[in-house]
PDB file of N, CA and C in Angstrom:
ATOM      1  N   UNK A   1       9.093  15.168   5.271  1.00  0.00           N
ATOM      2  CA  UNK A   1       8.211  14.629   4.235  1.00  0.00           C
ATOM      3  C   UNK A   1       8.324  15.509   3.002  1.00  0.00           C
ATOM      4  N   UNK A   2       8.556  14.896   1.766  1.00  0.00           N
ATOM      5  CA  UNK A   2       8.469  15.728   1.065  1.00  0.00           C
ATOM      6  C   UNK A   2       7.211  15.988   0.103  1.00  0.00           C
ATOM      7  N   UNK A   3       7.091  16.416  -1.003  1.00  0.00           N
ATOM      8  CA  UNK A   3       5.407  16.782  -1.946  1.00  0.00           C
ATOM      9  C   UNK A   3       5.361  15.333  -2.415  1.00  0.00           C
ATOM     10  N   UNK A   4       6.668  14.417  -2.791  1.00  0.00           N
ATOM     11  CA  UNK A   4       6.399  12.814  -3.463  1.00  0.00           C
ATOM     12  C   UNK A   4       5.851  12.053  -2.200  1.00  0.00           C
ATOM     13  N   UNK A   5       5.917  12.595  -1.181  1.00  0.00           N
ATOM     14  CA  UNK A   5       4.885  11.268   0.219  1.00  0.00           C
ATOM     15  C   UNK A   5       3.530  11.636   0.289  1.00  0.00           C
ATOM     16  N   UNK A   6       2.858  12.408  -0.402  1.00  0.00           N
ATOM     17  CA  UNK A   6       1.302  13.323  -0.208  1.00  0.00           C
ATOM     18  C   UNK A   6       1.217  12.167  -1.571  1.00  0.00           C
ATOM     19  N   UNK A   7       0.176  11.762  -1.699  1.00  0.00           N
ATOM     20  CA  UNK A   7      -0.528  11.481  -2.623  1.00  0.00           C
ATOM     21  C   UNK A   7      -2.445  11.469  -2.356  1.00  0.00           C
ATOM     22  N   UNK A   8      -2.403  12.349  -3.357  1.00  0.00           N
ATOM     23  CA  UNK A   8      -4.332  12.949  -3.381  1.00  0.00           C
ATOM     24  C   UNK A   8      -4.774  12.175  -3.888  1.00  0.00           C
ATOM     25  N   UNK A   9      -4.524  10.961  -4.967  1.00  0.00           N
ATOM     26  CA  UNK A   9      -5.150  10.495  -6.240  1.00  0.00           C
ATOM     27  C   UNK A   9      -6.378   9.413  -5.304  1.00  0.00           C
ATOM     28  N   UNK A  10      -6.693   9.366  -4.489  1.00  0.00           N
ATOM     29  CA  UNK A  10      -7.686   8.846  -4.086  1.00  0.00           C
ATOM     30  C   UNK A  10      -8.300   9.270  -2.422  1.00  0.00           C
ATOM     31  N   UNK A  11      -8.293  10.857  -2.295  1.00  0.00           N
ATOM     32  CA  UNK A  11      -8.829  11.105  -1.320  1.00  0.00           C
ATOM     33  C   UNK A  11     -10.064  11.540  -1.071  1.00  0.00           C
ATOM     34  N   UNK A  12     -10.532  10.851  -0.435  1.00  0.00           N
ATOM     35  CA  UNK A  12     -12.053  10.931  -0.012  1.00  0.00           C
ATOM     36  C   UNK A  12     -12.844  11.691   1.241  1.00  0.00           C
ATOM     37  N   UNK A  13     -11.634  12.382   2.034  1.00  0.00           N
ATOM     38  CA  UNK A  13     -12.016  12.667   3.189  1.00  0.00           C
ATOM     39  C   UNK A  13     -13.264  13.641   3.474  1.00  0.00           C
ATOM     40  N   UNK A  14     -13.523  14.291   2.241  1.00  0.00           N
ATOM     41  CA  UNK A  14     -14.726  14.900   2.430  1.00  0.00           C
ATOM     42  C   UNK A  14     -16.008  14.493   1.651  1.00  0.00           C
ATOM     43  N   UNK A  15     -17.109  14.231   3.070  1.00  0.00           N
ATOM     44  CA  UNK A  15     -18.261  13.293   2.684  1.00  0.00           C
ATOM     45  C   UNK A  15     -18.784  14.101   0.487  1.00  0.00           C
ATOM     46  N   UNK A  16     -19.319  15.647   0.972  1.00  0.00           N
ATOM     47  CA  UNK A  16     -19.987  15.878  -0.400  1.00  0.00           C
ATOM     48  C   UNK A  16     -19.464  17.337  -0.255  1.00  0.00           C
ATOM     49  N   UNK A  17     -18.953  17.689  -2.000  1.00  0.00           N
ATOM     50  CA  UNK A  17     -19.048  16.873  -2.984  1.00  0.00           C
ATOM     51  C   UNK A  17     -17.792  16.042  -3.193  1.00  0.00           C
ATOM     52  N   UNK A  18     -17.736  14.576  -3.421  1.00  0.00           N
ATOM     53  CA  UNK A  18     -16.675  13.904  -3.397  1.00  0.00           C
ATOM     54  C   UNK A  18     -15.869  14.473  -4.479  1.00  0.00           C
ATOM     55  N   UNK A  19     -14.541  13.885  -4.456  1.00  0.00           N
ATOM     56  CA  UNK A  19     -12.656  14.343  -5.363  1.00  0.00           C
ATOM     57  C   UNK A  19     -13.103  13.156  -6.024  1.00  0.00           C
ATOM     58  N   UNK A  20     -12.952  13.682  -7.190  1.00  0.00           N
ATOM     59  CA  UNK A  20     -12.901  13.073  -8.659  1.00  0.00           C
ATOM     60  C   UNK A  20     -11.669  11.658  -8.043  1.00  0.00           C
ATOM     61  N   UNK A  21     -11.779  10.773  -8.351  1.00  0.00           N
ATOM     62  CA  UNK A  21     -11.031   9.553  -7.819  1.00  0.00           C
ATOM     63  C   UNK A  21      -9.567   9.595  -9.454  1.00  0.00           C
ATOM     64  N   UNK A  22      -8.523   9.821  -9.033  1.00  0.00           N
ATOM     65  CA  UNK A  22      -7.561   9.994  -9.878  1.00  0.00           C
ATOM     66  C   UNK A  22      -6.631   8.431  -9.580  1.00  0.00           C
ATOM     67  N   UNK A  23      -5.915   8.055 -10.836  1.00  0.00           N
ATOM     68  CA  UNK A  23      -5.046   7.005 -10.517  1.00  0.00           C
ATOM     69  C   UNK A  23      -3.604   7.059 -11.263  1.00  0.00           C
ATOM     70  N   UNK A  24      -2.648   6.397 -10.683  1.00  0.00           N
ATOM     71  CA  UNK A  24      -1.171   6.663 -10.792  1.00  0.00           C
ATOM     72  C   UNK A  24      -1.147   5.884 -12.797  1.00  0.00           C
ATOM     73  N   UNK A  25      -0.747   5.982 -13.283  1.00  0.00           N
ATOM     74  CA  UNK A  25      -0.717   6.240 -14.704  1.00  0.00           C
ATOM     75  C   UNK A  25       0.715   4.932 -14.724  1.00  0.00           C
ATOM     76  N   UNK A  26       1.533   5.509 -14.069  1.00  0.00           N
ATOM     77  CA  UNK A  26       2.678   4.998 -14.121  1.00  0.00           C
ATOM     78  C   UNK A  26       2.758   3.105 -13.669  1.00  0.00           C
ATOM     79  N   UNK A  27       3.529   2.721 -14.674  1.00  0.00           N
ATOM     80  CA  UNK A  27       3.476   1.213 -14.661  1.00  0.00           C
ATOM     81  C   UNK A  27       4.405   0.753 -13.204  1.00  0.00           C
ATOM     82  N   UNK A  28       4.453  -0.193 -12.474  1.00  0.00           N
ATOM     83  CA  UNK A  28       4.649  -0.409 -11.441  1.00  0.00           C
ATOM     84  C   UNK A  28       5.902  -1.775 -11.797  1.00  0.00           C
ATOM     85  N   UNK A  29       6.722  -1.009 -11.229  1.00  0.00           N
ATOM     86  CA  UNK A  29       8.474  -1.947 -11.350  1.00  0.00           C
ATOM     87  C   UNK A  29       8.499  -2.809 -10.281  1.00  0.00           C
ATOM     88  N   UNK A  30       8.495  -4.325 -10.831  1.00  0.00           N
ATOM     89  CA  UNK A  30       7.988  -5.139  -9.937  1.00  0.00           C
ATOM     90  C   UNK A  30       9.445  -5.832  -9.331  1.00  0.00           C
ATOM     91  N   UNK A  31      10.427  -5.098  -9.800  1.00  0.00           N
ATOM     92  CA  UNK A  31      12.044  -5.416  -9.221  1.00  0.00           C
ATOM     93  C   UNK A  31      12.298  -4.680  -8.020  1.00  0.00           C
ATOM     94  N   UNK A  32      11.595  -3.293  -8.094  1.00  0.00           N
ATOM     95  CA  UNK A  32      11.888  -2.178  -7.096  1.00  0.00           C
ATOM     96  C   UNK A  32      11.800  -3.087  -5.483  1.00  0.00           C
ATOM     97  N   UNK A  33      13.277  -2.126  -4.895  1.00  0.00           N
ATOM     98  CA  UNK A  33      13.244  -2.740  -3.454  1.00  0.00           C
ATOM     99  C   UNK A  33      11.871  -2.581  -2.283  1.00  0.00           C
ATOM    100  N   UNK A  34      11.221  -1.511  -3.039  1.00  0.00           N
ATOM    101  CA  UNK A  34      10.011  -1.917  -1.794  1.00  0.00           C
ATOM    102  C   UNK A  34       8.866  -2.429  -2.354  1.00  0.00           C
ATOM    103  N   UNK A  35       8.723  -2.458  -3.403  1.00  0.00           N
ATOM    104  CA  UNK A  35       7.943  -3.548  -4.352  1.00  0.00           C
ATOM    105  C   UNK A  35       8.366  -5.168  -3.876  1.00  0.00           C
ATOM    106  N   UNK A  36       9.867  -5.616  -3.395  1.00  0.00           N
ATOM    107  CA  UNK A  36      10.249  -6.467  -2.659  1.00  0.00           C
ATOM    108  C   UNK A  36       9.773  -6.640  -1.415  1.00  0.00           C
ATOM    109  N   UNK A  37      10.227  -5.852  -1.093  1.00  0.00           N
ATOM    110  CA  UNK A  37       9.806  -5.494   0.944  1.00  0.00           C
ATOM    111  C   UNK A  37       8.657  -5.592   0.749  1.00  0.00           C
ATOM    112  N   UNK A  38       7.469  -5.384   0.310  1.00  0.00           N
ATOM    113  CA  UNK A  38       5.862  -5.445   0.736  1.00  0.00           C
ATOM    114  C   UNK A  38       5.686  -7.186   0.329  1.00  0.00           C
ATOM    115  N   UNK A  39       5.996  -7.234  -0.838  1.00  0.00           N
ATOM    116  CA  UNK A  39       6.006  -9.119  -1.086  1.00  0.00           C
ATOM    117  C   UNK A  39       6.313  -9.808   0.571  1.00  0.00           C
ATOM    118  N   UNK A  40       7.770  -9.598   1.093  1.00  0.00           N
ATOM    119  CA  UNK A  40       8.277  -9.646   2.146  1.00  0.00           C
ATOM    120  C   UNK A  40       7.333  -9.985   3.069  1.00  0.00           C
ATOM    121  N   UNK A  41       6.515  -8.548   3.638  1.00  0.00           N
ATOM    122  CA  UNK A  41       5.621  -7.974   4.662  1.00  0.00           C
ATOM    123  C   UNK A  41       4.633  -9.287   4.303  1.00  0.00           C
ATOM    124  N   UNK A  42       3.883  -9.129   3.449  1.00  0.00           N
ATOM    125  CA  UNK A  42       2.699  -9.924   2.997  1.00  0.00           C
ATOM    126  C   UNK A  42       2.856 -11.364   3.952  1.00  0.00           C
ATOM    127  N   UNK A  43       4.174 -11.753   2.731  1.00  0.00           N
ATOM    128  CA  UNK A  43       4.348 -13.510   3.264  1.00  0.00           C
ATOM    129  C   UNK A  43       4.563 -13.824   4.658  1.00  0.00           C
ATOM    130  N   UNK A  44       5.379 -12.727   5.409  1.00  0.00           N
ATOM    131  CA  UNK A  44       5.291 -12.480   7.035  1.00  0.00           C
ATOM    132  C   UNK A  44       4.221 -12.618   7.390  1.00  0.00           C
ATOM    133  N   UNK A  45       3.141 -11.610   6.866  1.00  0.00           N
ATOM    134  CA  UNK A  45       1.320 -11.739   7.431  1.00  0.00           C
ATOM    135  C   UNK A  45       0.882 -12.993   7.641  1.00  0.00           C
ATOM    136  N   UNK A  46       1.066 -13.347   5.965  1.00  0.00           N
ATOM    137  CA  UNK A  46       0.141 -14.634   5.977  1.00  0.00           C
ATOM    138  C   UNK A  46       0.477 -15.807   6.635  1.00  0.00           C
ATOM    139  N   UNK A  47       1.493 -15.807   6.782  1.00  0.00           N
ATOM    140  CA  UNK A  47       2.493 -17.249   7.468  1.00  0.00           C
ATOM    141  C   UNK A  47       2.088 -17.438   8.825  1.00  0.00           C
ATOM    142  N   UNK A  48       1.699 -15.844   9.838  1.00  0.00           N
ATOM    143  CA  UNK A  48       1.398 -15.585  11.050  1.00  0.00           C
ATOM    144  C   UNK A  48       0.100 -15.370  11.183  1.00  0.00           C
ATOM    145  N   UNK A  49      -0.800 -15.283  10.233  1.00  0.00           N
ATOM    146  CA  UNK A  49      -2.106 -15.188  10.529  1.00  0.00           C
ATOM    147  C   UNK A  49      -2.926 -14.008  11.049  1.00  0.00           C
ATOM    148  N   UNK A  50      -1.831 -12.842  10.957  1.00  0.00           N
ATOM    149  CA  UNK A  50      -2.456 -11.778  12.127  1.00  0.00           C
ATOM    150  C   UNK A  50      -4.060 -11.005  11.350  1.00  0.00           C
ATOM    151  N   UNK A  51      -4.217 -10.568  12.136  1.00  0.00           N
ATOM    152  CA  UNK A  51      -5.645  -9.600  11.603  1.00  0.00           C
ATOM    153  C   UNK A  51      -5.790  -8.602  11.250  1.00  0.00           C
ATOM    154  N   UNK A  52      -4.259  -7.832  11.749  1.00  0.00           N
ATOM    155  CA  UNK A  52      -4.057  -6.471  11.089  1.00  0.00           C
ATOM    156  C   UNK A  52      -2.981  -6.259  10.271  1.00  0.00           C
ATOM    157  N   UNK A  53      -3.020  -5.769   9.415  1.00  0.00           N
ATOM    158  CA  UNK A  53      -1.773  -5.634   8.490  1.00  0.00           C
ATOM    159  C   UNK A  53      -0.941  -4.032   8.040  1.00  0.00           C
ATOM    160  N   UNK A  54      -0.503  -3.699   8.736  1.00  0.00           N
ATOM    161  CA  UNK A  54       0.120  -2.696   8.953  1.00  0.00           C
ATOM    162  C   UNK A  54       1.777  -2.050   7.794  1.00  0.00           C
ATOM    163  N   UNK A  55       1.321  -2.347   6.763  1.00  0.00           N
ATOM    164  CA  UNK A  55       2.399  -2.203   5.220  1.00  0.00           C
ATOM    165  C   UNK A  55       3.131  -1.139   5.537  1.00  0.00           C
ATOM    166  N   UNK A  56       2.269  -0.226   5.722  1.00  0.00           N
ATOM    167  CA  UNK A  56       3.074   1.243   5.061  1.00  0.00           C
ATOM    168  C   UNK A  56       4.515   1.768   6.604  1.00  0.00           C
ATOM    169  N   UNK A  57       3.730   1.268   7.516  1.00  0.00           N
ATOM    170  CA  UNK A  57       4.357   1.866   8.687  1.00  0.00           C
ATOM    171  C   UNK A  57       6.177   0.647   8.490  1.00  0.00           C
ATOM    172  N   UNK A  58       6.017  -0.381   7.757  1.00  0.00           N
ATOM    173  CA  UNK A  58       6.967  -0.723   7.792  1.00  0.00           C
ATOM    174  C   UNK A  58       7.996  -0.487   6.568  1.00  0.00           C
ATOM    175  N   UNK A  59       7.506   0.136   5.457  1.00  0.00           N
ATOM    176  CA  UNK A  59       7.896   0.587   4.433  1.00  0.00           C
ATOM    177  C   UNK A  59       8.794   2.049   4.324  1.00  0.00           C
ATOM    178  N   UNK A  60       9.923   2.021   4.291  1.00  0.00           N
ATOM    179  CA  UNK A  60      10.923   3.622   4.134  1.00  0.00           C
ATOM    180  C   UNK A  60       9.799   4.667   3.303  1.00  0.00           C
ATOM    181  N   UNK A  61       9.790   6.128   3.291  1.00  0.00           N
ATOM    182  CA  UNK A  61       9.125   6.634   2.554  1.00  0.00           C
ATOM    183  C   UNK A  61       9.991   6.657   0.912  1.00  0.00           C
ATOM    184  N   UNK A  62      11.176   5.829   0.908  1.00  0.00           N
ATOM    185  CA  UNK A  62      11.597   5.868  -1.107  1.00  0.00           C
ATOM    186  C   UNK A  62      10.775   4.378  -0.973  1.00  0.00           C
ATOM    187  N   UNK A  63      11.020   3.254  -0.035  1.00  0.00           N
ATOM    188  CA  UNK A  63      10.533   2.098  -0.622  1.00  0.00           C
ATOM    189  C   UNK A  63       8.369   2.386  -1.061  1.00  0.00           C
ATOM    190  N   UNK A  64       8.059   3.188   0.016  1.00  0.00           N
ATOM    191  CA  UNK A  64       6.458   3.705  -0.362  1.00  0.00           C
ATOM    192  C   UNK A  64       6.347   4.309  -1.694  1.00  0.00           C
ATOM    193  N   UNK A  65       7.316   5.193  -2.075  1.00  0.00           N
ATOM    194  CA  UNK A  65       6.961   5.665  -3.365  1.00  0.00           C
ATOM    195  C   UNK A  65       6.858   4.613  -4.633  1.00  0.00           C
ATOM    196  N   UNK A  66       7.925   3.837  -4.540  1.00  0.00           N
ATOM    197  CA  UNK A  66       7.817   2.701  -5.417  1.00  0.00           C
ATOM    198  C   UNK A  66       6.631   1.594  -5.638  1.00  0.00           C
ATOM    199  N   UNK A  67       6.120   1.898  -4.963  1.00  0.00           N
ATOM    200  CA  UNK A  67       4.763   0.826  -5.013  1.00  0.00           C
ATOM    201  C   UNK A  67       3.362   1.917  -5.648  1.00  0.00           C
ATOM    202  N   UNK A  68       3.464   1.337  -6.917  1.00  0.00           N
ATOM    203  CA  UNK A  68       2.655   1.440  -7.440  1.00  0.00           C
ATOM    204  C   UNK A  68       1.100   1.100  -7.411  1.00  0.00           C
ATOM    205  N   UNK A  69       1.227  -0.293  -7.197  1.00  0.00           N
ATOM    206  CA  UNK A  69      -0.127  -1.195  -7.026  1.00  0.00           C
ATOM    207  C   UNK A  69       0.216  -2.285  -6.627  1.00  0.00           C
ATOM    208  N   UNK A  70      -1.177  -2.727  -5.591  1.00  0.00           N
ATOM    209  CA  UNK A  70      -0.676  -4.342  -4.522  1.00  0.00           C
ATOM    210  C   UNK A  70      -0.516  -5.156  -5.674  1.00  0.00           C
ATOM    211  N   UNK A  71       0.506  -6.104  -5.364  1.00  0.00           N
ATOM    212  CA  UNK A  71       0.579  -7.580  -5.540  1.00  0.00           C
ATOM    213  C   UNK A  71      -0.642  -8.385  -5.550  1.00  0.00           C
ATOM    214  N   UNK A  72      -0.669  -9.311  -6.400  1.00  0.00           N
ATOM    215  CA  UNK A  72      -1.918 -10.672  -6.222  1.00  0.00           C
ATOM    216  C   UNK A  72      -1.827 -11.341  -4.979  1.00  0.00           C
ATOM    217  N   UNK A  73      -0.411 -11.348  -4.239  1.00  0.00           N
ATOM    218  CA  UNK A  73      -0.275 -12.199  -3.099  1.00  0.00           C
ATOM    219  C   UNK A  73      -1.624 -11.639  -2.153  1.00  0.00           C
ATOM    220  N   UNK A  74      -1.466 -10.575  -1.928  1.00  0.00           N
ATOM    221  CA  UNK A  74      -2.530  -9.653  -1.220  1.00  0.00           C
ATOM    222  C   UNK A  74      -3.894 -10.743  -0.696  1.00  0.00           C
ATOM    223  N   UNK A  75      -4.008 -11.211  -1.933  1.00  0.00           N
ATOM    224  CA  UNK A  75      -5.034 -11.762  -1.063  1.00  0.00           C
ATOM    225  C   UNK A  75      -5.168 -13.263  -0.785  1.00  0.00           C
ATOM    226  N   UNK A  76      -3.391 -13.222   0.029  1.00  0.00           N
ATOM    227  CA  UNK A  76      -3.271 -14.412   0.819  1.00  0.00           C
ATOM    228  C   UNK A  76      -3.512 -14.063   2.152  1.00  0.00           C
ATOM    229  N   UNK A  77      -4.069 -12.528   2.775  1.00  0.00           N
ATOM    230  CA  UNK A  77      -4.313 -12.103   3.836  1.00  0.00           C
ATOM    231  C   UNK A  77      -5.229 -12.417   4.484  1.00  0.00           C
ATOM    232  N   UNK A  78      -5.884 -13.439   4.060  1.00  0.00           N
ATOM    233  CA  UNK A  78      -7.736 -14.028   4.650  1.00  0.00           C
ATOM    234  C   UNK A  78      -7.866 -13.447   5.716  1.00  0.00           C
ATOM    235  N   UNK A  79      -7.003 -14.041   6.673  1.00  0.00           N
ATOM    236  CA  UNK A  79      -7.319 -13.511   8.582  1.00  0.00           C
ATOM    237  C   UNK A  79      -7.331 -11.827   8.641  1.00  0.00           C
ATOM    238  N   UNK A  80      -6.725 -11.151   7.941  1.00  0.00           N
ATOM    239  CA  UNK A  80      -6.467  -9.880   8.151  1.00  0.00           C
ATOM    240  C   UNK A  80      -8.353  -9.278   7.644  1.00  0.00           C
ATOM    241  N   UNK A  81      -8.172  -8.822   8.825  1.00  0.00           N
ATOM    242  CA  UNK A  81      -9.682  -7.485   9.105  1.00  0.00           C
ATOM    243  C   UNK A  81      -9.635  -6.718   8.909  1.00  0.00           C
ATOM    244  N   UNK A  82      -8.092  -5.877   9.237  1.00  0.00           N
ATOM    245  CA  UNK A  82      -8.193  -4.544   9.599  1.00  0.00           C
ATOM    246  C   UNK A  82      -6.560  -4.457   8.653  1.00  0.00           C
ATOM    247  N   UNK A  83      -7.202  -3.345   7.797  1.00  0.00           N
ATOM    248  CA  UNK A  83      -5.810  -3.177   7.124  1.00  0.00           C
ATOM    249  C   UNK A  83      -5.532  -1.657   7.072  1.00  0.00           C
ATOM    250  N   UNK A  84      -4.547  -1.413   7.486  1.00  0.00           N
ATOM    251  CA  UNK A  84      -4.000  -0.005   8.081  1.00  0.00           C
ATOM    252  C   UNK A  84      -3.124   0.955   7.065  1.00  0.00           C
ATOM    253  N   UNK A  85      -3.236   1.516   6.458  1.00  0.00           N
ATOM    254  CA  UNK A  85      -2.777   2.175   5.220  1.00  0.00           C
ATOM    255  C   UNK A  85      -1.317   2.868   5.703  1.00  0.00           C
ATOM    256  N   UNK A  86      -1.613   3.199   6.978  1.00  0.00           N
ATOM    257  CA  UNK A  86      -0.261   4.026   7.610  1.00  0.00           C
ATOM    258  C   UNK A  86      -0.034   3.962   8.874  1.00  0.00           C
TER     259      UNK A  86
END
């Protein structure tokens, strides 16, 4: 793993006093191959209906860096409950 797979800009793990909530600045390249691959993942979800949605574990750590911010598709996930960050 290297220091680009850590990202702090929204960690919360400690109840008080909470981390100032920081956000990625950088505009999000909506060509990038894992900016593709999560589109991908999504339409897989939704087509199958599942309840959990499990992105990141299927994402390379270069295709994770590239993703800036979800897609609108996102919330073709209705059935999904439980969404798993990693």
């Amino acid at each position: 793993m290297s220091y680009r797979d850590v990202c702090s800009c929204f960690d919360q793990s400690r109840p008080h006093p909470r981390a100032r909530v920081g956000f990625h600045t950088e505009r999000q390249d909506t060509s990038a191959p894992g900016r593709q691959h999560l589109l991908g993942l999504i339409d897989e979800a939704a087509a199958d209906g599942r309840e959990e949605f499990r992105s990141l574990t299927e994402l390379s750590p270069e295709e994770r860096r590239q993703i800036i911010t979800l897609p609108p598709s996102i919330a073709r996930l209705t059935a999904v409950k439980h969404l798993i960050p990693s």
